[in-house]
C-alpha atoms as a PDB file:
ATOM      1  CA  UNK A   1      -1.870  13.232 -14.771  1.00  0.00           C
ATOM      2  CA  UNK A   2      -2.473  12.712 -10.796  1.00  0.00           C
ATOM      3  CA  UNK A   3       0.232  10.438  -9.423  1.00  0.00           C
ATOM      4  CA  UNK A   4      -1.522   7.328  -8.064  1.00  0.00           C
ATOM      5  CA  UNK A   5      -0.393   5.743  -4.768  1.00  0.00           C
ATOM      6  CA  UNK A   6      -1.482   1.331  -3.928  1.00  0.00           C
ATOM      7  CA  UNK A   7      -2.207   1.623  -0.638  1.00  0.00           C
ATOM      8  CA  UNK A   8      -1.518  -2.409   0.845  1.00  0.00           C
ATOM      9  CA  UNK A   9      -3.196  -2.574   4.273  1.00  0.00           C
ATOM     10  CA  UNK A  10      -5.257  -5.087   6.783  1.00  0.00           C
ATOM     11  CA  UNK A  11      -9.136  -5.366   5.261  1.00  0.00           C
ATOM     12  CA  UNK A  12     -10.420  -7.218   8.605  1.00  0.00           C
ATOM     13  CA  UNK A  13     -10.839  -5.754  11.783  1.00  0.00           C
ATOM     14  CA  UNK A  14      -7.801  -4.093  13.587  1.00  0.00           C
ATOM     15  CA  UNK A  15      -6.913  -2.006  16.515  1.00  0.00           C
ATOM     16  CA  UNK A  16      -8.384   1.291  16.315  1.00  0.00           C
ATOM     17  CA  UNK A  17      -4.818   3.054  16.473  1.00  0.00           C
ATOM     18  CA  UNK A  18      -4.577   1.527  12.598  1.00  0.00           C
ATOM     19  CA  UNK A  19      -8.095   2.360  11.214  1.00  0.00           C
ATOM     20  CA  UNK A  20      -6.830   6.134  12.393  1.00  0.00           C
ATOM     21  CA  UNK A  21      -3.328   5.833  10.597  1.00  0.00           C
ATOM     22  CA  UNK A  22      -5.314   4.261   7.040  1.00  0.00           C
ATOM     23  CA  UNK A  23      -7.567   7.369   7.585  1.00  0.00           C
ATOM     24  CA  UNK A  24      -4.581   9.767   7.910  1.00  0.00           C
ATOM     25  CA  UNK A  25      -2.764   7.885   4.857  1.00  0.00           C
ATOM     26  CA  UNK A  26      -6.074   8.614   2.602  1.00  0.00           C
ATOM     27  CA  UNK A  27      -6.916  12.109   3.949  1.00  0.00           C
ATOM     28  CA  UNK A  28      -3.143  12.802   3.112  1.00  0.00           C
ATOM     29  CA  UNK A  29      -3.131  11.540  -0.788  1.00  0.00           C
ATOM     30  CA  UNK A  30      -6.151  13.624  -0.987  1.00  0.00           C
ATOM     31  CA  UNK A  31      -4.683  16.332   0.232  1.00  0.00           C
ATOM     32  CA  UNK A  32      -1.689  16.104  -2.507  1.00  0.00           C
ATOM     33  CA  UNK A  33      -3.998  15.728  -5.029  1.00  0.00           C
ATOM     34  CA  UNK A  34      -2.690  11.873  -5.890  1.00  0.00           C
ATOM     35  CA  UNK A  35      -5.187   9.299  -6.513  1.00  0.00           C
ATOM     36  CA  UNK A  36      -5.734   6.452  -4.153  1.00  0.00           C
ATOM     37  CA  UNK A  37      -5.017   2.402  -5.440  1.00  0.00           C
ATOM     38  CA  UNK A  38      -6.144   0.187  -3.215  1.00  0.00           C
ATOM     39  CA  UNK A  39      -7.380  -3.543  -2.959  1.00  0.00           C
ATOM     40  CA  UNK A  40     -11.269  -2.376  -3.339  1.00  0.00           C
ATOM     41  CA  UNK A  41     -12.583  -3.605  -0.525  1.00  0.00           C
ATOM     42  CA  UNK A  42     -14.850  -1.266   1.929  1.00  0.00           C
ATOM     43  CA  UNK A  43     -14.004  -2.628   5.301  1.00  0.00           C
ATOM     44  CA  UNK A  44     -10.847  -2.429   7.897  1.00  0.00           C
ATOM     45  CA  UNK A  45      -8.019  -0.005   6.939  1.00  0.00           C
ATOM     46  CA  UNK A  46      -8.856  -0.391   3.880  1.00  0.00           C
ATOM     47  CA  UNK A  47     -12.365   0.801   3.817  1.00  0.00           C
ATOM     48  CA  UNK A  48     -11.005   3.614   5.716  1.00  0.00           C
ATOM     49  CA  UNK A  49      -7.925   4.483   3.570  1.00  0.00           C
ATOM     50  CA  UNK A  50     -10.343   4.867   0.277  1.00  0.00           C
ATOM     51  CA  UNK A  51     -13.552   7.014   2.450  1.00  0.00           C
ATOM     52  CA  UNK A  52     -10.798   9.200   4.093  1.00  0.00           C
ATOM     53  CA  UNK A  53      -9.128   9.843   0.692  1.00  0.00           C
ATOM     54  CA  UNK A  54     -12.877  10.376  -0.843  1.00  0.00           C
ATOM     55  CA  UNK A  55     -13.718  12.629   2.210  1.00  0.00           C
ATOM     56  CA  UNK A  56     -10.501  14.799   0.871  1.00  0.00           C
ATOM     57  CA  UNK A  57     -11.425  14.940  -2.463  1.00  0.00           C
ATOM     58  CA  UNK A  58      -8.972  12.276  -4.066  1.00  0.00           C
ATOM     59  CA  UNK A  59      -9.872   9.779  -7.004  1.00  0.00           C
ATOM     60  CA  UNK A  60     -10.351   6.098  -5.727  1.00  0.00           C
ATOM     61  CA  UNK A  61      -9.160   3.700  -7.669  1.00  0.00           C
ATOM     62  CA  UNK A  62     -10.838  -0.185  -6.103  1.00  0.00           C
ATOM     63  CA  UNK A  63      -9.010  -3.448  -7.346  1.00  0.00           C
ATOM     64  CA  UNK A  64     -10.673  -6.565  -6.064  1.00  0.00           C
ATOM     65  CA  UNK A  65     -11.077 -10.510  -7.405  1.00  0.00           C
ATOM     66  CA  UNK A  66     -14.594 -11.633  -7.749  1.00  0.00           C
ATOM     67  CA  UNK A  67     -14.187 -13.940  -4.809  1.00  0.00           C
ATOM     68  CA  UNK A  68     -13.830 -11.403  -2.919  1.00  0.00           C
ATOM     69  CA  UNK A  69     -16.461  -9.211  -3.954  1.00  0.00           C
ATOM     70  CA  UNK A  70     -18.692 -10.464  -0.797  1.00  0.00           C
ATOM     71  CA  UNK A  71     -16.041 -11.468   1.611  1.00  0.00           C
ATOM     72  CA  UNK A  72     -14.142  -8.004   1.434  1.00  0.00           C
ATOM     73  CA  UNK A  73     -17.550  -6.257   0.914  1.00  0.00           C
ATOM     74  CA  UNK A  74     -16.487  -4.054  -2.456  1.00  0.00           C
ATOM     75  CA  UNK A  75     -16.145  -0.796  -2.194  1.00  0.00           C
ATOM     76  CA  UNK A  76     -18.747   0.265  -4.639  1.00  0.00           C
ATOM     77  CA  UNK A  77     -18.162   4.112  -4.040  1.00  0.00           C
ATOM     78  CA  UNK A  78     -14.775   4.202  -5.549  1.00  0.00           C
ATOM     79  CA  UNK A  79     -14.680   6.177  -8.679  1.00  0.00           C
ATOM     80  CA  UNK A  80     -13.721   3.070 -10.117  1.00  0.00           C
ATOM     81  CA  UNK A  81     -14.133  -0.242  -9.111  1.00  0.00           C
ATOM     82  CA  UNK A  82     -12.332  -2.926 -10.885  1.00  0.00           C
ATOM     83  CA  UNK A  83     -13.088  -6.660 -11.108  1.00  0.00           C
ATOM     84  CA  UNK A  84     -10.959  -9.320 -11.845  1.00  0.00           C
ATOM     85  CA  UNK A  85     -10.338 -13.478 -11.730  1.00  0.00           C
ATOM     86  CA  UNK A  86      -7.881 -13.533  -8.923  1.00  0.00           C
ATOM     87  CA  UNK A  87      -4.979 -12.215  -6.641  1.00  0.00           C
ATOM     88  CA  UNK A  88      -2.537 -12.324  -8.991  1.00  0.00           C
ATOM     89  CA  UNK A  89      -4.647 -10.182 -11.674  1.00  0.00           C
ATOM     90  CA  UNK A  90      -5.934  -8.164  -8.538  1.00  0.00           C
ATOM     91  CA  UNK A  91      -1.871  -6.931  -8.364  1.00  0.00           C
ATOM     92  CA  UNK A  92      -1.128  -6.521 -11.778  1.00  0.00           C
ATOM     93  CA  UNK A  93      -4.262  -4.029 -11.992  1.00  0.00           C
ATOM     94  CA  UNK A  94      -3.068  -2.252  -8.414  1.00  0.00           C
ATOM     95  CA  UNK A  95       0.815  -2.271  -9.968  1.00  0.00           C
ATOM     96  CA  UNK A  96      -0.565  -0.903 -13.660  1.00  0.00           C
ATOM     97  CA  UNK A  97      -2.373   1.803 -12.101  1.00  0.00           C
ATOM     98  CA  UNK A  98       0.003   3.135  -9.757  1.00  0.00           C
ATOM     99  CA  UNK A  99       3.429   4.906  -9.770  1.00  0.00           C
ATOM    100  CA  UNK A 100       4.754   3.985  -5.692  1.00  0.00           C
ATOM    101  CA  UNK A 101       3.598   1.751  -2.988  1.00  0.00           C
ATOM    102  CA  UNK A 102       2.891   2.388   0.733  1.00  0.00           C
ATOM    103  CA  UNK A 103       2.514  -0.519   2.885  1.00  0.00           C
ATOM    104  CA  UNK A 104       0.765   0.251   6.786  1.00  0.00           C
ATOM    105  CA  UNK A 105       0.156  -2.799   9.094  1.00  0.00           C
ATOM    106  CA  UNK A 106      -1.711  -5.415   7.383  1.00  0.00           C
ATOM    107  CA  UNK A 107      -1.734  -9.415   7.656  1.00  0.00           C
ATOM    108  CA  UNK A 108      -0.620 -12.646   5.428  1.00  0.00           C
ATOM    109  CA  UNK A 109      -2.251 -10.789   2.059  1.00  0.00           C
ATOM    110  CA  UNK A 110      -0.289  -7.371   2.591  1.00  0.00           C
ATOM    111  CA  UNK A 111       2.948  -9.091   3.274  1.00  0.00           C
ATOM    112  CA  UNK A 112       2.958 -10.964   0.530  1.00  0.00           C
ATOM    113  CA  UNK A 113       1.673  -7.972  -1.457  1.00  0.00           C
ATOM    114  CA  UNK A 114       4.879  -5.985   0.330  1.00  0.00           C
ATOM    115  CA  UNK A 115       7.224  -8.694  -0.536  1.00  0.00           C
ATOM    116  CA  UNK A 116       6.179  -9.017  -4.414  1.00  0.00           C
ATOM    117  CA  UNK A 117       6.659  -5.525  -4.971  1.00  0.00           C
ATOM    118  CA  UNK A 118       9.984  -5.088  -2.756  1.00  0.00           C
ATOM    119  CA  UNK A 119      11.583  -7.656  -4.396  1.00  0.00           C
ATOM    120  CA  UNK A 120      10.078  -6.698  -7.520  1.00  0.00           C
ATOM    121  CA  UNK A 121      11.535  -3.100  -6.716  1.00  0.00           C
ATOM    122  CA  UNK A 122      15.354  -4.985  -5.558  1.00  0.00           C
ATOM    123  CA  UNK A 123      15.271  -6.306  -8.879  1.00  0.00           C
ATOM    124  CA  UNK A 124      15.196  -3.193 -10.975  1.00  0.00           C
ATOM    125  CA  UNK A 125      11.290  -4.726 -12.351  1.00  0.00           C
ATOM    126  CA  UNK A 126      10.208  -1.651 -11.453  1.00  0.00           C
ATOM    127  CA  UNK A 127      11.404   1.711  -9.891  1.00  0.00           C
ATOM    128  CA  UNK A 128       8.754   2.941  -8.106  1.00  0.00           C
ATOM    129  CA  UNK A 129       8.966   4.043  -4.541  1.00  0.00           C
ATOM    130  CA  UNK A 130       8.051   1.277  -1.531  1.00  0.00           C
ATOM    131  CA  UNK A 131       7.461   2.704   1.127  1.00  0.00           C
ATOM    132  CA  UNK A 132       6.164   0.905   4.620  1.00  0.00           C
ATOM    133  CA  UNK A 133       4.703   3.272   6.724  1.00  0.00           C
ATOM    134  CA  UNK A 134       4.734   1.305  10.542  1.00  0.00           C
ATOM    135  CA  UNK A 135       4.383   3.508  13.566  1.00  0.00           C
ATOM    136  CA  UNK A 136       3.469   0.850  16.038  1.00  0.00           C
ATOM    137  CA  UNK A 137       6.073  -1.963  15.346  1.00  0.00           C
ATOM    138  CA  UNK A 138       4.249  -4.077  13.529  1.00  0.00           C
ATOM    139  CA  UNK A 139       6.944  -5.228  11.523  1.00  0.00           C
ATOM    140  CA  UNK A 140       9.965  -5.134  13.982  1.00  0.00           C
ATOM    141  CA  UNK A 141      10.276  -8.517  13.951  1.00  0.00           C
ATOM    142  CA  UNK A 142      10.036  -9.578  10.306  1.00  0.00           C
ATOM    143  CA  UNK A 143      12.311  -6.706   9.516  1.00  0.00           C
ATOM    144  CA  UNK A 144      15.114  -7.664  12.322  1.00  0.00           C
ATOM    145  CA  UNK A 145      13.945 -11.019  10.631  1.00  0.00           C
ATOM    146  CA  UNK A 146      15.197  -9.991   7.183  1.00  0.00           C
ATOM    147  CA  UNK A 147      18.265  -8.241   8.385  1.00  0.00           C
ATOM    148  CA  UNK A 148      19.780 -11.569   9.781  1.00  0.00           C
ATOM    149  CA  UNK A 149      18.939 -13.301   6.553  1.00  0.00           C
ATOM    150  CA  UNK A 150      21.734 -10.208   4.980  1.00  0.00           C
ATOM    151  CA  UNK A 151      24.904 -12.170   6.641  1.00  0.00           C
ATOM    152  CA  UNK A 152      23.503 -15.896   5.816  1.00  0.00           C
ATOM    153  CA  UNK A 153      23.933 -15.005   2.127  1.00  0.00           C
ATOM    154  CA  UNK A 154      20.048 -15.425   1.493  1.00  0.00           C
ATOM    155  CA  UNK A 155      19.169 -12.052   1.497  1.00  0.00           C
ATOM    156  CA  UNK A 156      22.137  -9.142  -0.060  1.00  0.00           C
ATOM    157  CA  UNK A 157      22.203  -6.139   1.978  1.00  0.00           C
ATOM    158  CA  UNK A 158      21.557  -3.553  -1.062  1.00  0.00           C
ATOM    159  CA  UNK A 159      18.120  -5.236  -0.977  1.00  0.00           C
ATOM    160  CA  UNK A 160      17.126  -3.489   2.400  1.00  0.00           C
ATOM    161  CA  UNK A 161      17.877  -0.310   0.076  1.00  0.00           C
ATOM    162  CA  UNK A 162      14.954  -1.120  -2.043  1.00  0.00           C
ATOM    163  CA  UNK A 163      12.530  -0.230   0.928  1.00  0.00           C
ATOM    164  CA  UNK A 164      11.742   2.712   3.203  1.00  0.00           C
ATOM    165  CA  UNK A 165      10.602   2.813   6.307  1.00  0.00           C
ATOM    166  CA  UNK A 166       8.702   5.310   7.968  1.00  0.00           C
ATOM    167  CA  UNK A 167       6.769   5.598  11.234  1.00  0.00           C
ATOM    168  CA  UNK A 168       4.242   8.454  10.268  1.00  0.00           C
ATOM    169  CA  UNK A 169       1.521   8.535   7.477  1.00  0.00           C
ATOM    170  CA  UNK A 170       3.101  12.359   6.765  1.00  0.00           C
ATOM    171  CA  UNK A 171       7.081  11.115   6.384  1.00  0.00           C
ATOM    172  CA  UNK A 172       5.642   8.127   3.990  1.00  0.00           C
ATOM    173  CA  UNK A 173       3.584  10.547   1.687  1.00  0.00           C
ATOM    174  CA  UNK A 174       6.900  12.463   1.606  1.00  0.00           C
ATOM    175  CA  UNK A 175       9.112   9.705   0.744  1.00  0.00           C
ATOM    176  CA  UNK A 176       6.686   9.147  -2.088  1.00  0.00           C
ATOM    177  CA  UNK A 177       6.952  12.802  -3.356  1.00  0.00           C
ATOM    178  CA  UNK A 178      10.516  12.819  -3.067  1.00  0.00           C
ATOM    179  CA  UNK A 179      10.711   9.728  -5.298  1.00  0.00           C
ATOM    180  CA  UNK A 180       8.538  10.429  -8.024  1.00  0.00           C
ATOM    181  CA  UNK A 181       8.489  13.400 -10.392  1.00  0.00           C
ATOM    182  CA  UNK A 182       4.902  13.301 -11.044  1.00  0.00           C
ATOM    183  CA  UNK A 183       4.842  14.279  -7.153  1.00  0.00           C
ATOM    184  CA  UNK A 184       6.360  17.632  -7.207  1.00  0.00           C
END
């Protein structure tokens, strides 16, 4: 069994500095041999995650609601391309098929897809690896954000535990082998 890695990322248009990171994330699950999870659509990082990971060789595995079929443009050459209602089915199907979670720069949909799965993660729902991958800074300030929150009571400080950060696609892809046995 190839271990599978969701890939949460921006699907609109972005800087080019982050289409080249999704492209490094998805050329580097290919070369591991893992299978790619992401939110099925064919444009933005994305789009670029899944082709780069195709390009390699890897398995790509699309997950995308049927309202977003057009919006998101699906990416109809992933090996397989699954359909469902709505966001929240669109996660379970991402979180059933895949054994960690890398998070690069994305928008309102990839925080909230980060958030679900860290807390998720915090919570001992799951034990998967999250990992956010953020070379650029994109999250300084909802992280410095989040680290306040620890000494307000709102937020415990073993919670920051629950996620790693990284600032290269190639120190992400490692914290993901050195999580998961499947990996090695």
């Amino acid at each position: 069994m190839s271990l599978a890695v969701c890939v949460f990322c921006a699907s609109g248009p972005v800087a080019t500095e982050h289409l080249g990171l999704a492209r490094e994330v998805g050329a580097g699950i290919a070369a591991r041999g893992w299978t790619l999870v992401s939110g099925g659509g064919r444009v933005g990082m994305m789009g670029e995650v899944a082709r780069a990971a195709r390009v390699g060789g890897a398995r790509t595995v699309g997950v995308i609601p049927t309202g977003l079929v057009d919006r998101e443009v699906a990416d109809d050459a992933s090996d397989e391309l699954v359909v469902v209602d709505g966001m929240r089915e669109r996660k379970a199907a991402m979180d059933e098929r895949s054994h960690a979670v890398v998070a690069l720069p994305g928008g309102l949909g990839t925080l909230e897809e980060l958030f679900e799965t860290w807390t998720a993660r915090y919570l001992g729902m799951h034990a998967k690896p999250v990992v956010l991958c953020d070379p650029t800074g994109h999250y300084d300030g909802l992280l410095r954000w989040v680290e306040d929150l620890t000494g307000t009571g709102f937020v415990s400080a073993g919670s920051l535990d629950a996620l790693v950060r990284t600032t290269t696609a190639g120190a992400a892809l490692d914290a993901v082998a050195a999580a998961v046995p499947l990996a090695t």
